[in-house]
Protein backbone atom coordinates (compact mmCIF):
# COMPACT_ATOMS: atom_id res chain seq x y z
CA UNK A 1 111.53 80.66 127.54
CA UNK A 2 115.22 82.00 126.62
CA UNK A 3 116.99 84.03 124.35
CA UNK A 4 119.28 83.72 121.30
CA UNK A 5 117.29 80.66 120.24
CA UNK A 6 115.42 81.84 117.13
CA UNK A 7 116.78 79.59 114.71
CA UNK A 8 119.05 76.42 114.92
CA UNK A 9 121.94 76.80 116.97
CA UNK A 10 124.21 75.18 119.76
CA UNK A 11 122.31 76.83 122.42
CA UNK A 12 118.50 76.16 120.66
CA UNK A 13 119.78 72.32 120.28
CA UNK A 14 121.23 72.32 123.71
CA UNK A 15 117.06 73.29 124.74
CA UNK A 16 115.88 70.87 122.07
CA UNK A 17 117.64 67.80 123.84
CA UNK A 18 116.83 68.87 127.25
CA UNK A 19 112.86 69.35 126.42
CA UNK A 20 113.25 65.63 124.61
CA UNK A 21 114.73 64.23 127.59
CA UNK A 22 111.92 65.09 129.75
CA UNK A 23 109.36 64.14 127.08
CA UNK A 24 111.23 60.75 127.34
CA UNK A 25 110.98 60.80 131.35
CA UNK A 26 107.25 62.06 131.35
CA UNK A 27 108.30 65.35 133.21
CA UNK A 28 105.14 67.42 132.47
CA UNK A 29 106.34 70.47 130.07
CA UNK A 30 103.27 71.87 127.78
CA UNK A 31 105.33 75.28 126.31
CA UNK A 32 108.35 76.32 125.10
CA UNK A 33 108.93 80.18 124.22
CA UNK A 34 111.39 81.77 122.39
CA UNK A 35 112.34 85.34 122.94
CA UNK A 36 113.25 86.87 119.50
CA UNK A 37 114.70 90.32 120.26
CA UNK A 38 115.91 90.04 116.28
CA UNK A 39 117.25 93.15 113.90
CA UNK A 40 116.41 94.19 110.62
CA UNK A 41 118.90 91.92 108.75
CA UNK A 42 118.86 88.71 111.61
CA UNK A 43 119.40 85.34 109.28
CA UNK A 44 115.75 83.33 109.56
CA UNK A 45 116.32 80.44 107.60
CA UNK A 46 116.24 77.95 110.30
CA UNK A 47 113.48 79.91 112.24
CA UNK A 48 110.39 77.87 111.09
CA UNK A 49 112.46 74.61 111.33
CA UNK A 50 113.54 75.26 114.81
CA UNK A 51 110.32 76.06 116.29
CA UNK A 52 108.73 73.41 114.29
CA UNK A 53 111.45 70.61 115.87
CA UNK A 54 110.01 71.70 119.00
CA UNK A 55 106.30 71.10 118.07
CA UNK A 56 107.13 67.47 116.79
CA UNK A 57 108.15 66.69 120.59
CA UNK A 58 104.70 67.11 121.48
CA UNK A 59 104.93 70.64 122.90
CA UNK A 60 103.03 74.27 121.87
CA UNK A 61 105.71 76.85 120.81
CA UNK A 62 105.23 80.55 121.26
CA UNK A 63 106.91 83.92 120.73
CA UNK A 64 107.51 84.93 123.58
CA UNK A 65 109.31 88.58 123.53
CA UNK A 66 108.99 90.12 119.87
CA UNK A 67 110.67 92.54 118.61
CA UNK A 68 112.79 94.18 115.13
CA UNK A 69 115.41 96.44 115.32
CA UNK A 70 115.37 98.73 112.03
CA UNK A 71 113.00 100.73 110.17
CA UNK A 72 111.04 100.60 106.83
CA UNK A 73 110.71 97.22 104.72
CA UNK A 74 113.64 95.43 105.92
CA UNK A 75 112.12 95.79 109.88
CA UNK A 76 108.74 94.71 108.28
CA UNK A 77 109.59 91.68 106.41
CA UNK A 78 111.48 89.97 109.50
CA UNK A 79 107.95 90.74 111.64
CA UNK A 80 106.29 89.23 108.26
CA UNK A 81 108.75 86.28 108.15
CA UNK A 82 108.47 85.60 112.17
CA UNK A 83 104.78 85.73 111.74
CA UNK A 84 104.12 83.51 108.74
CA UNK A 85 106.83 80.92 110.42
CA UNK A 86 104.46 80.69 113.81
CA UNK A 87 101.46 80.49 111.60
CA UNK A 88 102.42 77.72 109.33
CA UNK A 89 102.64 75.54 112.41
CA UNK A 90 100.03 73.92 114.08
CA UNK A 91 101.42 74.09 117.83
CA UNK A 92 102.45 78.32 117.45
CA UNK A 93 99.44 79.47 119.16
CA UNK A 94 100.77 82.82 120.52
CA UNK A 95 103.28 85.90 119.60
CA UNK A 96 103.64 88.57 121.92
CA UNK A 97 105.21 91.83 120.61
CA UNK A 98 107.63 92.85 123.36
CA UNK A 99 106.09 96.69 123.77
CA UNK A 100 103.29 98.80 121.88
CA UNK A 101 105.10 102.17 120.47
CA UNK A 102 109.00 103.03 119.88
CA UNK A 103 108.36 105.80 122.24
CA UNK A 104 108.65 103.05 125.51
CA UNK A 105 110.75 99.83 124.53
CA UNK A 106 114.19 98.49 126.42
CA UNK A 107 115.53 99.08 122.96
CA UNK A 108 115.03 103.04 122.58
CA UNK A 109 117.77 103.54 119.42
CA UNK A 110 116.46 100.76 117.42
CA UNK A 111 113.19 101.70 116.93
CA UNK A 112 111.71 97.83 117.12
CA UNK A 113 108.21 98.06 117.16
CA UNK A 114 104.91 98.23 115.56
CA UNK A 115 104.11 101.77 116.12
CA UNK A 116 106.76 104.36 115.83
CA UNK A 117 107.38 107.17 119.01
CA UNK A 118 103.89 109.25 117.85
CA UNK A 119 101.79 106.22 117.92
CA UNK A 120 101.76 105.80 114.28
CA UNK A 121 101.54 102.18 111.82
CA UNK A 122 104.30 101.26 110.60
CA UNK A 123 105.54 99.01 107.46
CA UNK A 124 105.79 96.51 110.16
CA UNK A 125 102.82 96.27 111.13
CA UNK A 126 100.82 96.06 107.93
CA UNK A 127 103.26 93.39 107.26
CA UNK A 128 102.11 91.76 110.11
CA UNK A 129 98.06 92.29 109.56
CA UNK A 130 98.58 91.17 105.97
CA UNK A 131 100.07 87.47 107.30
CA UNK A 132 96.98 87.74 109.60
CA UNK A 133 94.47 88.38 107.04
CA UNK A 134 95.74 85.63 104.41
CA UNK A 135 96.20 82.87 107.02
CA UNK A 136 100.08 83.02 107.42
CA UNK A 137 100.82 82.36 103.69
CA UNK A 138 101.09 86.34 102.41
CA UNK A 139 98.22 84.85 100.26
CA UNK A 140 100.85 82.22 98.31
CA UNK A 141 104.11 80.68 99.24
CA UNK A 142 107.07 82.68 100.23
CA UNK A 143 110.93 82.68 100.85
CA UNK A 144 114.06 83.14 99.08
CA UNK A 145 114.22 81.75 95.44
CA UNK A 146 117.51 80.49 95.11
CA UNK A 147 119.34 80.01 91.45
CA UNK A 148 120.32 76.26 91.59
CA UNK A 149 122.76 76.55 89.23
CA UNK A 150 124.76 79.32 91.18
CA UNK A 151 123.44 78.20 94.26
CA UNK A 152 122.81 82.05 95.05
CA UNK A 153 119.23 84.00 95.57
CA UNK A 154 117.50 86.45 93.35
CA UNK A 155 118.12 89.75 94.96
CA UNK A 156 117.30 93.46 94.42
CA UNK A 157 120.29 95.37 94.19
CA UNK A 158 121.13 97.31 97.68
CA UNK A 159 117.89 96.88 98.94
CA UNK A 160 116.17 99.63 96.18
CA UNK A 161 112.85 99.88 95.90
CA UNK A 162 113.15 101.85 92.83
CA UNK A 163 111.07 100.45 89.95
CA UNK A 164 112.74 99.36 87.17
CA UNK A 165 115.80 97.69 89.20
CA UNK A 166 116.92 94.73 87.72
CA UNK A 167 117.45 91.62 89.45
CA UNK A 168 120.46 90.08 89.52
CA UNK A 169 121.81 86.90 91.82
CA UNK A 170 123.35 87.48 95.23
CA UNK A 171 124.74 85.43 97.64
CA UNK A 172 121.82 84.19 99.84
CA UNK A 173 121.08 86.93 102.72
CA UNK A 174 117.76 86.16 103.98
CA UNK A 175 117.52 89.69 103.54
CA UNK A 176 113.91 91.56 102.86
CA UNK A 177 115.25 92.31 99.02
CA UNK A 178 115.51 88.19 98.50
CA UNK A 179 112.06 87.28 100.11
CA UNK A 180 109.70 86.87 97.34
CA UNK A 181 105.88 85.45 97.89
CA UNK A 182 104.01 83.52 95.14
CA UNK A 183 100.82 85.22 95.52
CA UNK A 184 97.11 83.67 95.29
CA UNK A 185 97.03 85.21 91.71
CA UNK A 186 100.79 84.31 90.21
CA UNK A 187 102.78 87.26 91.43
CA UNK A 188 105.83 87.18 92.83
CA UNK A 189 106.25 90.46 95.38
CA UNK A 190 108.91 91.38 97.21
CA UNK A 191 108.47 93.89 100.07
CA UNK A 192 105.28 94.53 102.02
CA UNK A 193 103.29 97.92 102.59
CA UNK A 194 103.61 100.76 100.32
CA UNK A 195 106.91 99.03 99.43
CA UNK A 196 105.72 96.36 97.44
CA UNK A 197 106.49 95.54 94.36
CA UNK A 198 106.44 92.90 91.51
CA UNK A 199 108.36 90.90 89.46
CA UNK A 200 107.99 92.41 85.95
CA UNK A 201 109.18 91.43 82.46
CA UNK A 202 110.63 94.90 81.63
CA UNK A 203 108.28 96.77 78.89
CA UNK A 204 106.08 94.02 78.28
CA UNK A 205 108.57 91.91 76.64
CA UNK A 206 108.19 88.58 75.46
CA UNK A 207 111.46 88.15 73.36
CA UNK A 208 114.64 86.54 74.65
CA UNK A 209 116.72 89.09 77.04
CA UNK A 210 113.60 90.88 78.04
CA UNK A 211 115.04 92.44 81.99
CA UNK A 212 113.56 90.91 84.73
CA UNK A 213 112.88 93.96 87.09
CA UNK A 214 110.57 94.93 89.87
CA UNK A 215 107.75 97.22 89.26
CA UNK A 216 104.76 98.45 90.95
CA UNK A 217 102.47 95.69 90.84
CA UNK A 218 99.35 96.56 88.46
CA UNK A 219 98.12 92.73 87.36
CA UNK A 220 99.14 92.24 84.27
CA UNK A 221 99.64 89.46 82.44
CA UNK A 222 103.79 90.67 82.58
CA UNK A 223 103.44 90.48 86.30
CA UNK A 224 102.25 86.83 86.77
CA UNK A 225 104.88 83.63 86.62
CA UNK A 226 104.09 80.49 86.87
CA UNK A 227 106.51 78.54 89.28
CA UNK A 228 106.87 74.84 87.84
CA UNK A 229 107.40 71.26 89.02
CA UNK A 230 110.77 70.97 86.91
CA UNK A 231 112.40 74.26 88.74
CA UNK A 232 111.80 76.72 85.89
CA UNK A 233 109.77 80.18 86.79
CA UNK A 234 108.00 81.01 83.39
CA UNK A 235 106.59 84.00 82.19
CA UNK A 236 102.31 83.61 82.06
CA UNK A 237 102.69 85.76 79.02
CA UNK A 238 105.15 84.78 76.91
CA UNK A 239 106.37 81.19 78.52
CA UNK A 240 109.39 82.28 78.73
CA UNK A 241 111.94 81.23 81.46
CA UNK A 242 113.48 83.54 84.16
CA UNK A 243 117.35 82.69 83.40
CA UNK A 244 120.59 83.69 85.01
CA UNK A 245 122.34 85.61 81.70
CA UNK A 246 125.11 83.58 80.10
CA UNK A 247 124.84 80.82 82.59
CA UNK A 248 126.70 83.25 85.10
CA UNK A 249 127.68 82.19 88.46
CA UNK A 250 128.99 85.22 90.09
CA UNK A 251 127.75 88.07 92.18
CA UNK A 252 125.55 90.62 90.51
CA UNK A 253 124.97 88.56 87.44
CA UNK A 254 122.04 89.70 85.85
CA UNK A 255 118.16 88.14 85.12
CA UNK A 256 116.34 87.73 81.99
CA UNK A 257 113.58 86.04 80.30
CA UNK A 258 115.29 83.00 77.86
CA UNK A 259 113.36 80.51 75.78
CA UNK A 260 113.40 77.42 78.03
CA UNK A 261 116.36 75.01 77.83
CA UNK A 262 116.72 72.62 81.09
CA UNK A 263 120.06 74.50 81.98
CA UNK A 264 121.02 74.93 85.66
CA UNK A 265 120.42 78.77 85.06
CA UNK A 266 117.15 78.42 84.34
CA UNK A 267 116.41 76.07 87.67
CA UNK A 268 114.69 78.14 91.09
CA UNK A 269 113.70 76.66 94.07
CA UNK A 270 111.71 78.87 96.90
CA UNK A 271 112.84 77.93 100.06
């Protein structure tokens, strides 16, 4: 059980050798925790992959000492990304939330728990009960849907949750406004809680340049995508493909819908 090992790193690999040497020796070990005082904006693309290096040695994994420093949706989808990672592995059989309410934590300006200083749910921890309640997946598959051709993620601009914000490609963050989840029913969300919102082909369109924005998700047929074995995303209403306008590479280049051509713009892969 240590700290500053959440993810894949000199000191998590220094761990990972020492655990496989005495797996090798037959010196009993049944347990490794990992501490995961994170923030708002901590980097969890190796999180799942680290703990899950550890379960292939033949050991259970838990999280040990949770807890988020921020507020709002960007504190609630690192407790939603920490808590579908433990759940998608077999060996993850515990998280312990370091601390009940922000009123009493080691960490009094960051505000890092489930329940804020009056006792009160936060974003958080929906985010957390909603993992719970699908079975880890956020009822589909989820992560950050990178644009292969600019090898960049889709990304709501400065974090907004406004609706009708259109997406445009960022460098990747593995911030809360580039997580996106596949739901159950061909959504793609971003956010959790009253934050949530949808992919959307702006106004219904189903003509080439229609905006892809989010939007406050409602179930229609402009709200569901279809995410292919070729790479494309396509529209469930129109078939259209979610493209990266004039084959741009750059920061902040803007998403559309674009009749489906095989170009690298038009390639996505959730990871």
């Amino acid at each position: 059980n240590d700290y500053n090992t959440d993810g894949i790193n000199a000191k998590s690999t220094g761990i990972y050798n020492m655990v496989a040497d005495f797996k090798n020796r037959g010196v009993p070990i049944d347990c490794v925790g990992f501490q995961s005082h994170l923030s708002w904006n901590s980097n969890l693309s190796s999180y799942q992959a680290n703990l899950q290096r550890f379960a292939d040695l033949g050991v259970d994994v838990q999280i040990t000492e949770l807890d988020v420093g921020g507020s709002g949706s960007g504190q609630a989808n690192v407790y939603r990304q920490v808590t579908q990672a433990c759940m998608a592995i077999a060996r993850c059989n515990g998280i312990t939330v370091w601390g009940v309410t922000d009123r009493y934590t080691w960490r009094p300006n960051d505000t890092p728990l489930l329940f804020d200083s009056n006792y009160q749910k936060k974003q958080a921890y929906q985010a957390v009960l909603d993992v719970l309640n699908t079975g880890g997946g956020g009822g589909g598959d989820g992560g950050a849907l990178r644009a292969v051709g600019a090898n960049k993620c889709l990304d709501v601009p400065n974090q907004s949750t406004a609706t009708g914000t259109r997406l445009q490609i960022w460098d990747c963050s593995g911030g809360a406004n580039q997580q996106w989840t596949h739901t159950s029913s061909g959504e793609l969300t971003v956010y959790s809680g009253d934050s949530r919102r949808c992919l959307d082909a702006s106004g219904n369109g189903a003509a080439n340049g229609t905006a892809a924005i989010i939007w406050t998700c409602h179930g229609g047929t402009n709200q569901k995508w279809n995410l292919n074995a070729n790479g494309t995303i396509t529209s469930a209403q129109s078939g259209l493909c979610l493209d990266v306008s004039d084959n741009a590479t750059a920061n902040g280049a803007l998403t559309q819908l674009w009749a489906c051509s095989g170009g690298a713009n038009q390639q996505w892969a959730l990871q």
